[in-house]
C-alpha atoms as a PDB file:
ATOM      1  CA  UNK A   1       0.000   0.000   0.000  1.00  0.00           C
ATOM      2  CA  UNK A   2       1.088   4.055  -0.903  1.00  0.00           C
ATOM      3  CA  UNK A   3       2.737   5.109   2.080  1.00  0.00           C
ATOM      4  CA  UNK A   4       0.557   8.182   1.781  1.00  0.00           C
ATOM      5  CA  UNK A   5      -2.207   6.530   3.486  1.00  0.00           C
ATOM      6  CA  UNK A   6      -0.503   6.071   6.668  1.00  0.00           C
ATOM      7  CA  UNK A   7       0.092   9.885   6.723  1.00  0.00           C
ATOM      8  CA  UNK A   8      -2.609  11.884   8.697  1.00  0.00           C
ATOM      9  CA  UNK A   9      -4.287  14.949   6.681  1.00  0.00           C
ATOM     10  CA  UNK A  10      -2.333  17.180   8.054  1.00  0.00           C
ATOM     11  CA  UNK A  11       0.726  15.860   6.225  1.00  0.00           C
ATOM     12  CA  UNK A  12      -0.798  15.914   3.146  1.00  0.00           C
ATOM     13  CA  UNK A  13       1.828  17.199   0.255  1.00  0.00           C
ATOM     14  CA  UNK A  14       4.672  17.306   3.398  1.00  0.00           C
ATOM     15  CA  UNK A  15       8.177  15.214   2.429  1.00  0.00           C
ATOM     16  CA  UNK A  16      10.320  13.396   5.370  1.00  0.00           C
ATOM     17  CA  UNK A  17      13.819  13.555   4.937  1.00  0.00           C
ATOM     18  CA  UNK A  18      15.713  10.677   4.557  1.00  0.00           C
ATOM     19  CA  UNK A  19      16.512  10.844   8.512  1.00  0.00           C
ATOM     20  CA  UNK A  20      12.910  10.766   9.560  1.00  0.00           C
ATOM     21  CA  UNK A  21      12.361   7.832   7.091  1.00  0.00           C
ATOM     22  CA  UNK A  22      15.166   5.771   8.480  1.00  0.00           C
ATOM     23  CA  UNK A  23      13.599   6.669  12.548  1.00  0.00           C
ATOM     24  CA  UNK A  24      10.010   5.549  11.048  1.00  0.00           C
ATOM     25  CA  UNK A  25      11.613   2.280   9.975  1.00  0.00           C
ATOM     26  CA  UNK A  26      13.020   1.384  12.974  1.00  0.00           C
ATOM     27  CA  UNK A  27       9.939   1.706  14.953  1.00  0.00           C
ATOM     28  CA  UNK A  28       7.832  -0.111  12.483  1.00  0.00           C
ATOM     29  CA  UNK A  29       9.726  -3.080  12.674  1.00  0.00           C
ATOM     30  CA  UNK A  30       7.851  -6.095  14.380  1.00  0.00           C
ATOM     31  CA  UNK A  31       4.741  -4.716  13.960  1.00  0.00           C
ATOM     32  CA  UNK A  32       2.089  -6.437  12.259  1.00  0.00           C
ATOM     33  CA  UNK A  33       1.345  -3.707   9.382  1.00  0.00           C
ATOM     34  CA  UNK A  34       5.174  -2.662   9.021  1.00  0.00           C
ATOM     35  CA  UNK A  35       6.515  -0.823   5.929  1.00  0.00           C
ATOM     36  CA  UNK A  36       8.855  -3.410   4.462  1.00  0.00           C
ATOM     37  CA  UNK A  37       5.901  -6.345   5.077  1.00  0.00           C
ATOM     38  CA  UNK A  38       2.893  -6.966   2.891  1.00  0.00           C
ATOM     39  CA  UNK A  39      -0.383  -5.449   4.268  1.00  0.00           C
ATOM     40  CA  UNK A  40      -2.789  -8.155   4.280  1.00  0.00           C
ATOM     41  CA  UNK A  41      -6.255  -7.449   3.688  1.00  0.00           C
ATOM     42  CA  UNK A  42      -9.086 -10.417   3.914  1.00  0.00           C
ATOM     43  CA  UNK A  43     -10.945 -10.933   0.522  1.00  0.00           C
ATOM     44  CA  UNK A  44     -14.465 -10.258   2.214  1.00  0.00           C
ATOM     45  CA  UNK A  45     -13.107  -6.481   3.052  1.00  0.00           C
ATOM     46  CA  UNK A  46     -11.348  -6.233  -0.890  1.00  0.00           C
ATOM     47  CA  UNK A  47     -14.542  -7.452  -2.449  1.00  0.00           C
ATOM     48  CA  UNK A  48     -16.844  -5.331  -0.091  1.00  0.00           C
ATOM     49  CA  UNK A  49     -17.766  -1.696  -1.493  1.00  0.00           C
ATOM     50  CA  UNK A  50     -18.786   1.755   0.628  1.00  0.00           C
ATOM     51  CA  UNK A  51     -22.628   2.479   0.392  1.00  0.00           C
ATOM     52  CA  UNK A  52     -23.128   6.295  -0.162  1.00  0.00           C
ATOM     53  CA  UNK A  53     -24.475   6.610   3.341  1.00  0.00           C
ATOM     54  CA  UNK A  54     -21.095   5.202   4.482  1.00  0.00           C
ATOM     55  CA  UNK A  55     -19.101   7.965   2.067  1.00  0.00           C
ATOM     56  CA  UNK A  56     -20.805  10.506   2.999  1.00  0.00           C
ATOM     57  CA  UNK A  57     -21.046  10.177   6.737  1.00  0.00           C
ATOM     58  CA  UNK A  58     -16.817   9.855   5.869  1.00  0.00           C
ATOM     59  CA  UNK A  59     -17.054  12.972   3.765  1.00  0.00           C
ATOM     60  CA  UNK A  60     -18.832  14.524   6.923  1.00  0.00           C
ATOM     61  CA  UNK A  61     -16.081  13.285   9.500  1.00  0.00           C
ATOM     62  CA  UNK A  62     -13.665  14.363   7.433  1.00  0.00           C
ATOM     63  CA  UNK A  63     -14.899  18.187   7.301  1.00  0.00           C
ATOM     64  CA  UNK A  64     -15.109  17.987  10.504  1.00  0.00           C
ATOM     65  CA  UNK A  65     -18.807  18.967  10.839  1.00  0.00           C
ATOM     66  CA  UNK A  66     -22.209  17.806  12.176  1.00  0.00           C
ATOM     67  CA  UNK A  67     -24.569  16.032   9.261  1.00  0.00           C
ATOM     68  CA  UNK A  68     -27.922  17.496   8.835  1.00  0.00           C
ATOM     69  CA  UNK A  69     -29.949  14.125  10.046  1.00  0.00           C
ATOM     70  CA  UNK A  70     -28.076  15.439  13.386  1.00  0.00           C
ATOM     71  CA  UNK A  71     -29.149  18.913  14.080  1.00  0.00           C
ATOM     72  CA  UNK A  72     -31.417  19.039  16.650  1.00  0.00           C
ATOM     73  CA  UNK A  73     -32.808  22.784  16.567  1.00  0.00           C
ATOM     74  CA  UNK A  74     -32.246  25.992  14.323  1.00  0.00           C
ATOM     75  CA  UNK A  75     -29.327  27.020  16.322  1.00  0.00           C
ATOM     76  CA  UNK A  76     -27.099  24.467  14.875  1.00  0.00           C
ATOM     77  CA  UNK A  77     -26.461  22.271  18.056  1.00  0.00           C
ATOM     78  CA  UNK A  78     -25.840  18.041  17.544  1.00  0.00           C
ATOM     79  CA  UNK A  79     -28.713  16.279  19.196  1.00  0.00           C
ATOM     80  CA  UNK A  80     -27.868  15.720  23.154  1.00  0.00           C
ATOM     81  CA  UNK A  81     -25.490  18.875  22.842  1.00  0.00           C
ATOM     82  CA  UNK A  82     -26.801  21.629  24.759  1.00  0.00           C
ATOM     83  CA  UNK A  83     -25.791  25.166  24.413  1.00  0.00           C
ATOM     84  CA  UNK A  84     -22.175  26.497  26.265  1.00  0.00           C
ATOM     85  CA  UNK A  85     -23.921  29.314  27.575  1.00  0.00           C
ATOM     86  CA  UNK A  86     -27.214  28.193  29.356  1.00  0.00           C
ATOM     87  CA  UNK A  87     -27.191  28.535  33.084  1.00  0.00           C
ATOM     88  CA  UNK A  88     -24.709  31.613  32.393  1.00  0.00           C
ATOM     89  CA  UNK A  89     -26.392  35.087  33.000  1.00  0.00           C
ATOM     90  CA  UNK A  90     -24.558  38.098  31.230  1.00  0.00           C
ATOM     91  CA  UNK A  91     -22.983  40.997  33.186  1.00  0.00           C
ATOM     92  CA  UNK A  92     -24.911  44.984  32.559  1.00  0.00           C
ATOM     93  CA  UNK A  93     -21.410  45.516  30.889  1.00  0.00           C
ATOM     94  CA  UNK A  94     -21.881  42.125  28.436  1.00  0.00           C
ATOM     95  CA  UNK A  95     -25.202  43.205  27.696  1.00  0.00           C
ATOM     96  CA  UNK A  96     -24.770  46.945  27.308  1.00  0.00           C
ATOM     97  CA  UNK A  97     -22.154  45.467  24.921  1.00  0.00           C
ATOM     98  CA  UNK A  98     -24.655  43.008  22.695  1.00  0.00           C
ATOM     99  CA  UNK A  99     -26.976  46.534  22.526  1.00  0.00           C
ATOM    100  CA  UNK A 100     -24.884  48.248  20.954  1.00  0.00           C
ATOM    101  CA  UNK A 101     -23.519  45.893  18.839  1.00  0.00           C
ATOM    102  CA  UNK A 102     -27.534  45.315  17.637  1.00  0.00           C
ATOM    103  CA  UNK A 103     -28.180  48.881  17.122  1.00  0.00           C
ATOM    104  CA  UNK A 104     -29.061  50.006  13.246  1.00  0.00           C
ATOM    105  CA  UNK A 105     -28.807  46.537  12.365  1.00  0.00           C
ATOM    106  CA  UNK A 106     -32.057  44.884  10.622  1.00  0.00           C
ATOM    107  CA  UNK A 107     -32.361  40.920  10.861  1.00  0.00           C
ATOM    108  CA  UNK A 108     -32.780  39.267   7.554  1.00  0.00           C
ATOM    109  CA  UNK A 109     -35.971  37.610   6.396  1.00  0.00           C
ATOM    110  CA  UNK A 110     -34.687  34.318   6.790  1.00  0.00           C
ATOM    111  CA  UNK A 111     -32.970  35.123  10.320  1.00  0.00           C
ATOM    112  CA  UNK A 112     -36.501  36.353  11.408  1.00  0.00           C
ATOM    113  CA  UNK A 113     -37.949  33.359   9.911  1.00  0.00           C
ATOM    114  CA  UNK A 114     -35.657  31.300  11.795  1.00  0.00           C
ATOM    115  CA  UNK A 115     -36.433  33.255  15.194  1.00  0.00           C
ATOM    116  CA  UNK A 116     -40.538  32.710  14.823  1.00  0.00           C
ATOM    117  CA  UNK A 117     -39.993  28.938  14.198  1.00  0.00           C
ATOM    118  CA  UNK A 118     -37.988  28.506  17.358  1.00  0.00           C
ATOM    119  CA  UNK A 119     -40.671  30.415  19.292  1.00  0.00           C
ATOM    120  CA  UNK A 120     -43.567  28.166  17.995  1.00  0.00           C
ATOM    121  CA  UNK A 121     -44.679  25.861  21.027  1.00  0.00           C
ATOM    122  CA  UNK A 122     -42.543  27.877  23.560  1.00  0.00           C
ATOM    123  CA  UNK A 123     -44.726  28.430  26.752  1.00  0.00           C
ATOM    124  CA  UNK A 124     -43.728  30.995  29.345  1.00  0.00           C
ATOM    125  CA  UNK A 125     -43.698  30.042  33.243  1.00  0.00           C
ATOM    126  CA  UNK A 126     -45.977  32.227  35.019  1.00  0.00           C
ATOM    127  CA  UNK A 127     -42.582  33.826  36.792  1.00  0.00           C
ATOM    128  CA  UNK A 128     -41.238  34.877  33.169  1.00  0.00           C
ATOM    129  CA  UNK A 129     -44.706  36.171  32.278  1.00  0.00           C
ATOM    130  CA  UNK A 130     -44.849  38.014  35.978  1.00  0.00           C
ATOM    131  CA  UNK A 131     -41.221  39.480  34.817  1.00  0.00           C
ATOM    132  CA  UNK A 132     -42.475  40.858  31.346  1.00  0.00           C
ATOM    133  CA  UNK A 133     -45.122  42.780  33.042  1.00  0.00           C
ATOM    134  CA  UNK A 134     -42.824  44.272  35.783  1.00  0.00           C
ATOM    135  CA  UNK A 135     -40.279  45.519  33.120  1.00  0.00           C
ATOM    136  CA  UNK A 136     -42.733  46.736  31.197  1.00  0.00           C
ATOM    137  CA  UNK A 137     -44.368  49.255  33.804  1.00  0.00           C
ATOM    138  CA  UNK A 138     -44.285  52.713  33.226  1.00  0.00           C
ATOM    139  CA  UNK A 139     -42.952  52.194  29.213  1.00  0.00           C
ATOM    140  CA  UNK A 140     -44.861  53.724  26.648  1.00  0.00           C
ATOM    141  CA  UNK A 141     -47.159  51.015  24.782  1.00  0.00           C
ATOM    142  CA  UNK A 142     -45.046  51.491  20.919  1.00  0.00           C
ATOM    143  CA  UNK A 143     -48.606  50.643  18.887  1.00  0.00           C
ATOM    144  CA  UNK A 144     -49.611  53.681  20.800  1.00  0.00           C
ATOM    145  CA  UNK A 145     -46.641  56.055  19.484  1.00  0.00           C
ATOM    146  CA  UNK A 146     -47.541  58.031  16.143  1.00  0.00           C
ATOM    147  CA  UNK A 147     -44.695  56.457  13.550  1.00  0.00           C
ATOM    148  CA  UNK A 148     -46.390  52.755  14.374  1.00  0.00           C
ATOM    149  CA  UNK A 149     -49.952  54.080  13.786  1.00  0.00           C
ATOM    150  CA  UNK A 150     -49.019  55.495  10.626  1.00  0.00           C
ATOM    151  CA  UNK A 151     -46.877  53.018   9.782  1.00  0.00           C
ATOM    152  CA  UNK A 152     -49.749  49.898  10.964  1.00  0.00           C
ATOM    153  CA  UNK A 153     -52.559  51.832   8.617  1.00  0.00           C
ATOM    154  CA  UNK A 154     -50.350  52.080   5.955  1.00  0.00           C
ATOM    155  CA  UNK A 155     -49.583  48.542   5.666  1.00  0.00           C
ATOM    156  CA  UNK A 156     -53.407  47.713   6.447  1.00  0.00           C
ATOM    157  CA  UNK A 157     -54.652  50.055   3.625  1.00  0.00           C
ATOM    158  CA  UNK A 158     -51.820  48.520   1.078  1.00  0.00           C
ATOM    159  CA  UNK A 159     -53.652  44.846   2.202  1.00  0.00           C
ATOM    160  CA  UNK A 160     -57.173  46.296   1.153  1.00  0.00           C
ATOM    161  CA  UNK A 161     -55.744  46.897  -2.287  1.00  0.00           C
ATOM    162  CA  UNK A 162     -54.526  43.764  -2.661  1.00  0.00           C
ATOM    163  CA  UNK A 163     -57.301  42.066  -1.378  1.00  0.00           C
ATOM    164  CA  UNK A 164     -60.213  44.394  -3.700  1.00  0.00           C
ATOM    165  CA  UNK A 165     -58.199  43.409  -6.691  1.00  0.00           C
ATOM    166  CA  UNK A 166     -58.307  39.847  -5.490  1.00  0.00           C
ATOM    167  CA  UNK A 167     -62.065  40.155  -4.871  1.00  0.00           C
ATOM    168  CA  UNK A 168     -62.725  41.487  -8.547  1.00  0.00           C
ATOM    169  CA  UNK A 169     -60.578  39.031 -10.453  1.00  0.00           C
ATOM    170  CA  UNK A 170     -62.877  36.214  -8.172  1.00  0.00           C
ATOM    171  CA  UNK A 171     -65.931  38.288  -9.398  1.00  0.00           C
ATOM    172  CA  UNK A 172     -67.849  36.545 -12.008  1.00  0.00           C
ATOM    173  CA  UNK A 173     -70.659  39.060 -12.653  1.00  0.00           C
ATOM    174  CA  UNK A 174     -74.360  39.888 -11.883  1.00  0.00           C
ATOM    175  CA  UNK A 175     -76.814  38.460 -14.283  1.00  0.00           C
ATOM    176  CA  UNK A 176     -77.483  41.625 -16.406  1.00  0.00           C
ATOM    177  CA  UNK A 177     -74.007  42.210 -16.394  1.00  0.00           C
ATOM    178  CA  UNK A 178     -73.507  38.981 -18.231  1.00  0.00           C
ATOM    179  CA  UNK A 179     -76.188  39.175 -20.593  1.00  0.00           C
ATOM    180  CA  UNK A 180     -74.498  42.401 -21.577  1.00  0.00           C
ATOM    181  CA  UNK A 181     -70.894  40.437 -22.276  1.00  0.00           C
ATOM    182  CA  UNK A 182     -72.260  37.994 -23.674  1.00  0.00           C
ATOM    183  CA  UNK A 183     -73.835  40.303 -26.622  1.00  0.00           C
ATOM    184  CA  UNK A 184     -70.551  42.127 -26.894  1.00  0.00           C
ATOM    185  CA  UNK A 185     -68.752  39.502 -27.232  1.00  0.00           C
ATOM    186  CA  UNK A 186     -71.236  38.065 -29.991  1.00  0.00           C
ATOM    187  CA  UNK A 187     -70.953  41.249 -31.760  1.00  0.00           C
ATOM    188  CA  UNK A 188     -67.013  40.965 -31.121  1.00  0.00           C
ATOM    189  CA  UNK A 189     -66.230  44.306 -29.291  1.00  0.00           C
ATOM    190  CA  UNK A 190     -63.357  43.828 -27.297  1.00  0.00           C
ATOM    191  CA  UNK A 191     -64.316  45.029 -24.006  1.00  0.00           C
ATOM    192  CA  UNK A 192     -62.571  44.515 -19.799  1.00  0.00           C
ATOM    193  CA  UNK A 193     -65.128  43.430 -17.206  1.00  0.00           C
ATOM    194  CA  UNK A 194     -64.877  44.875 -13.669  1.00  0.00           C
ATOM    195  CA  UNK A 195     -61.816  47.588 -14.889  1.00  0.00           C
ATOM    196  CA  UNK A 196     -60.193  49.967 -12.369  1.00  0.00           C
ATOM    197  CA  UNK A 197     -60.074  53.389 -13.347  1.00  0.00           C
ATOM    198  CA  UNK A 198     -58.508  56.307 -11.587  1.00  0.00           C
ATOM    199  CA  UNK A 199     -57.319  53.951  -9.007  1.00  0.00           C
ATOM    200  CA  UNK A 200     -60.992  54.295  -6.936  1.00  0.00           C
ATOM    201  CA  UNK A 201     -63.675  53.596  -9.236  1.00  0.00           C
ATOM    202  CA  UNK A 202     -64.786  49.913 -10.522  1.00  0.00           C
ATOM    203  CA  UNK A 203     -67.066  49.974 -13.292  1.00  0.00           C
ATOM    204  CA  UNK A 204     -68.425  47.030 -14.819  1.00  0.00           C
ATOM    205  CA  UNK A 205     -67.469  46.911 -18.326  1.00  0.00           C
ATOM    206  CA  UNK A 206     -64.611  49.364 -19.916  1.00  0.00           C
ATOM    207  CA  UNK A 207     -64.239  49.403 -23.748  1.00  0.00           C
ATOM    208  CA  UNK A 208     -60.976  51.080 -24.870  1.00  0.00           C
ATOM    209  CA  UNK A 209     -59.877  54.298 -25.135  1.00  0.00           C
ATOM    210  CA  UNK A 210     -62.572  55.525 -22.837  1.00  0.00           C
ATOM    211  CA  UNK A 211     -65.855  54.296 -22.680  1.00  0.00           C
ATOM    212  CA  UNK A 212     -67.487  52.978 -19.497  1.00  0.00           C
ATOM    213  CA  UNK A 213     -70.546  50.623 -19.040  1.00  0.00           C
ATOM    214  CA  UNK A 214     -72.491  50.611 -15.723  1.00  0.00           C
ATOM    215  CA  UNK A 215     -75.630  47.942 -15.777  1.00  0.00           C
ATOM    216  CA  UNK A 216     -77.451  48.978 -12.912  1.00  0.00           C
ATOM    217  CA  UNK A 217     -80.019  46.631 -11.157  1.00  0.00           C
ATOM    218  CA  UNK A 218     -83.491  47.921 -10.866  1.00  0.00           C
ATOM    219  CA  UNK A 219     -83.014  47.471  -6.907  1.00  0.00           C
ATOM    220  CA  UNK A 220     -79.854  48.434  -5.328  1.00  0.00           C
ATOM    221  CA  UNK A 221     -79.583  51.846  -7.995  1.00  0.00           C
ATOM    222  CA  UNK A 222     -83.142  53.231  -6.949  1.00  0.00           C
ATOM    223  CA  UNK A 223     -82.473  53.090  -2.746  1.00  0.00           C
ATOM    224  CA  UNK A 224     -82.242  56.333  -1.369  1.00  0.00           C
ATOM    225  CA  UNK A 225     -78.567  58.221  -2.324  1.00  0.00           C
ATOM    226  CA  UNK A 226     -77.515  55.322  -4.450  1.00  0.00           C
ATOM    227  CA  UNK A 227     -78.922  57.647  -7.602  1.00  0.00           C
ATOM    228  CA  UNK A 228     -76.857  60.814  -5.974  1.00  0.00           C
ATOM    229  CA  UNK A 229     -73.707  58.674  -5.324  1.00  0.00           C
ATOM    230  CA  UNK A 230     -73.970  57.264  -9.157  1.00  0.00           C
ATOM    231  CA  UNK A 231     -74.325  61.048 -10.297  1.00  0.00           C
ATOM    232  CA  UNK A 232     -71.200  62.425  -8.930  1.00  0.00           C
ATOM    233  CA  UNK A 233     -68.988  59.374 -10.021  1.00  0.00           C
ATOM    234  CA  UNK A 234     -70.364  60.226 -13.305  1.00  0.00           C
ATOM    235  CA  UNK A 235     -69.381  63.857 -13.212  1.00  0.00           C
ATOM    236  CA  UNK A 236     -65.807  62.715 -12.144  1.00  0.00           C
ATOM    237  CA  UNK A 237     -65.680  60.254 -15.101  1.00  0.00           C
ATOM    238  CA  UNK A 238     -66.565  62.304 -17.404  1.00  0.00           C
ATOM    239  CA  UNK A 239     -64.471  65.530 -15.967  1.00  0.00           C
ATOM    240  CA  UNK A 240     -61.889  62.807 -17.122  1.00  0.00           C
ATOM    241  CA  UNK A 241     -62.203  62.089 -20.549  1.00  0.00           C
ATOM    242  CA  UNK A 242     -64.562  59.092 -20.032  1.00  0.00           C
ATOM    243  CA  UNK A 243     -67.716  58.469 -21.924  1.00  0.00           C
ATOM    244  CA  UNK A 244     -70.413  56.761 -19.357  1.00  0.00           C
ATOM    245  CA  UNK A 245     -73.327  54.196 -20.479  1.00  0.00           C
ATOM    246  CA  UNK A 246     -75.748  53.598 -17.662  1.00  0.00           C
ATOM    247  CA  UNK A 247     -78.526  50.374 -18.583  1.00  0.00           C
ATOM    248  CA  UNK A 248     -81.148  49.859 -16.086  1.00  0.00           C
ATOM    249  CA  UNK A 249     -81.533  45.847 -15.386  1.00  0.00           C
ATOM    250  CA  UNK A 250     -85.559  46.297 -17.425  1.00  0.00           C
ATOM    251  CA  UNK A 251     -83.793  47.924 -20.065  1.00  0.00           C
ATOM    252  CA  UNK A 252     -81.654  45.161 -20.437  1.00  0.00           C
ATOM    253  CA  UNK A 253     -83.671  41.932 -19.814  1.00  0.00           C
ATOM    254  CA  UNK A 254     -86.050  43.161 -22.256  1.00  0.00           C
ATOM    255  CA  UNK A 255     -84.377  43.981 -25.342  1.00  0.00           C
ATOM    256  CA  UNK A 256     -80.347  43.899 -24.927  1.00  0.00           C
ATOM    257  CA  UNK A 257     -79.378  44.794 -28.676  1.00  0.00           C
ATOM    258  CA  UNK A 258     -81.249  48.517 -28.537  1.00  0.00           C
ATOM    259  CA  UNK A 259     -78.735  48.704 -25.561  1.00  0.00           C
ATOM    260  CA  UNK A 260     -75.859  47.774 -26.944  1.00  0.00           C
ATOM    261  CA  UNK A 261     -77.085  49.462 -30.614  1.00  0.00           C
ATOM    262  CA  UNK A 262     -77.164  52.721 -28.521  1.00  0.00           C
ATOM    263  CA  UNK A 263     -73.456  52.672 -27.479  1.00  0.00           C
ATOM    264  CA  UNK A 264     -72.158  51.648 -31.032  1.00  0.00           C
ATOM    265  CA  UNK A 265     -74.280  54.390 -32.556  1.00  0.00           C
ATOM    266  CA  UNK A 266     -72.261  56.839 -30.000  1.00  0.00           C
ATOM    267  CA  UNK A 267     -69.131  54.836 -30.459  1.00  0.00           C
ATOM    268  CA  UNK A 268     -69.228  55.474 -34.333  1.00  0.00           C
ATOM    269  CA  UNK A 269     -70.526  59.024 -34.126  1.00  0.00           C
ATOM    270  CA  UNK A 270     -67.224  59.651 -31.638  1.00  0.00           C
ATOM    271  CA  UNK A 271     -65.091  58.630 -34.106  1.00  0.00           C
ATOM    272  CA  UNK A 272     -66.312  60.300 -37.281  1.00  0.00           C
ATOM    273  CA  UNK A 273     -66.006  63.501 -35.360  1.00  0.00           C
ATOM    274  CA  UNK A 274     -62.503  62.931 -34.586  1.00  0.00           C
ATOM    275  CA  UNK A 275     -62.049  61.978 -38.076  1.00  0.00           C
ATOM    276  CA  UNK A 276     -63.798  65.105 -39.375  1.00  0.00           C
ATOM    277  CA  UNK A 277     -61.824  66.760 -37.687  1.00  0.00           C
ATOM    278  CA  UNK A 278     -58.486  65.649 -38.290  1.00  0.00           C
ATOM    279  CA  UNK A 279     -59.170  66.191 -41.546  1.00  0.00           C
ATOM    280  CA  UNK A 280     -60.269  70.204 -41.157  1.00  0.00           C
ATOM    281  CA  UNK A 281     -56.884  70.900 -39.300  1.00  0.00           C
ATOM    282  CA  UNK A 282     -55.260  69.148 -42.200  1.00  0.00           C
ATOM    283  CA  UNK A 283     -56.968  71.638 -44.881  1.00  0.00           C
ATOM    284  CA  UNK A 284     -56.272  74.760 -42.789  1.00  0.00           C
ATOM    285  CA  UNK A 285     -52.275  73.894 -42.446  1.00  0.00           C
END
């Protein structure tokens, strides 16, 4: 066998002189797995091969670390090791110490993921919980202060965003507003159902550039302020460059092409205008 493997690791790529050699020699001899004699292996170990569990828990040894099947905790500890400094209470000058040292810093996502895992199942004595309560008389409760309330609505209002938009992509429609796809779509005008606009209003159908469909149920539109409230969002539209189609649910369950013959008639009228028009400032210049 290559004298190499009797060398420990941390010989590897070291030369011994010819002195150290001869000293090596001398000790070796009589012993059973000497230099100068034969090194005997059975055939059952030569014939026998190294599952990969077996390499890698050697791969492990030699690194000189723990394997994962052996961490016990998120803190990195080896099953049946406990931590060097439990028991151990830090000094006011150790601690002082480990506040500065935390100051300005922000824990990553995955450290604070880490932290809220380790706390899950954790239940505090009724001494620790006594303890909390002490330290915490006579400090100011931080949801109180102004920065968190801002801070805490800001975040909530971002959530309702989210969670409208959420609530009109699940939206399928009222009836009459699906009898009124349904005849676009058979008469092929491209058209979005429940479109934002101006970041506040919802409308039920929007045809590109600017044209907005409301189908209003016979109902809910005719209860006391819901005609005022309709009114003003109109105004708004409009003061916007939007064109606004209001259908009452009657108009629509009883003849749905007038309706939608009504906003092509306006649709086409729009546009040879504009075209009329373009082609006046084209004759002046």
């Amino acid at each position: 066998m290559n004298n190499k493997n009797n060398v420990s690791y941390g010989m590897l790529g070291k030369k011994h002189s010819q002195k150290t050699k001869e000293k090596i020699s001398k000790v070796m001899i009589g012993n059973k797995y000497a230099l100068g004699k034969h090194w005997k292996w059975s055939k059952s170990k030569q014939d026998r091969k190294q599952t990969p569990e077996h390499i890698e828990k050697c791969r492990y040894a030699k690194i000189g670390i723990a394997r994962p099947d052996m961490i016990d905790n998120i803190y990195g500890f080896v099953k049946g090791q406990t931590s060097p400094n439990k028991g151990k209470k830090a000094s006011k000058e150790t601690k002082e110490k480990m506040r500065l040292a935390k100051l300005g810093k922000k824990l990553s996502k995955e450290h604070r993921k880490k932290i809220s895992i380790g706390g899950k199942g954790l239940k505090r004595s009724e001494e620790t919980k006594r303890k909390i309560s002490e330290s915490k008389k006579g400090k100011k409760n931080p949801s109180k202060q102004k920065w968190v309330r801002e801070k805490m609505s800001e975040i909530a209002s971002r959530q309702n965003v989210i969670d409208k938009k959420e609530r009109i992509k699940k939206y399928s429609g009222t009836s009459i507003e699906l009898i009124m796809r349904k005849e676009l779509k058979r008469r092929k005008i491209k058209f979005e159902p429940n479109h934002q606009l101006m970041n506040k209003y919802n409308v039920d159908m929007y045809i590109k550039p600017n044209i907005v469909i409301e189908c209003d149920g016979d109902y809910w539109h005719n209860r006391p302020g819901c005609q005022e409230k309709d009114k003003r969002r109109d105004i708004d539209l409009k003061n916007n460059g939007y064109k606004v189609f209001r259908f009452w649910e009657q108009e629509i369950n009883t003849d749905i092409k007038k309706c939608v013959d009504k906003l092509l008639k306006s649709i086409i009228s729009g546009n040879s205008k504009k075209l009329y028009e373009e082609k006046s400032d084209k004759k002046d210049n």
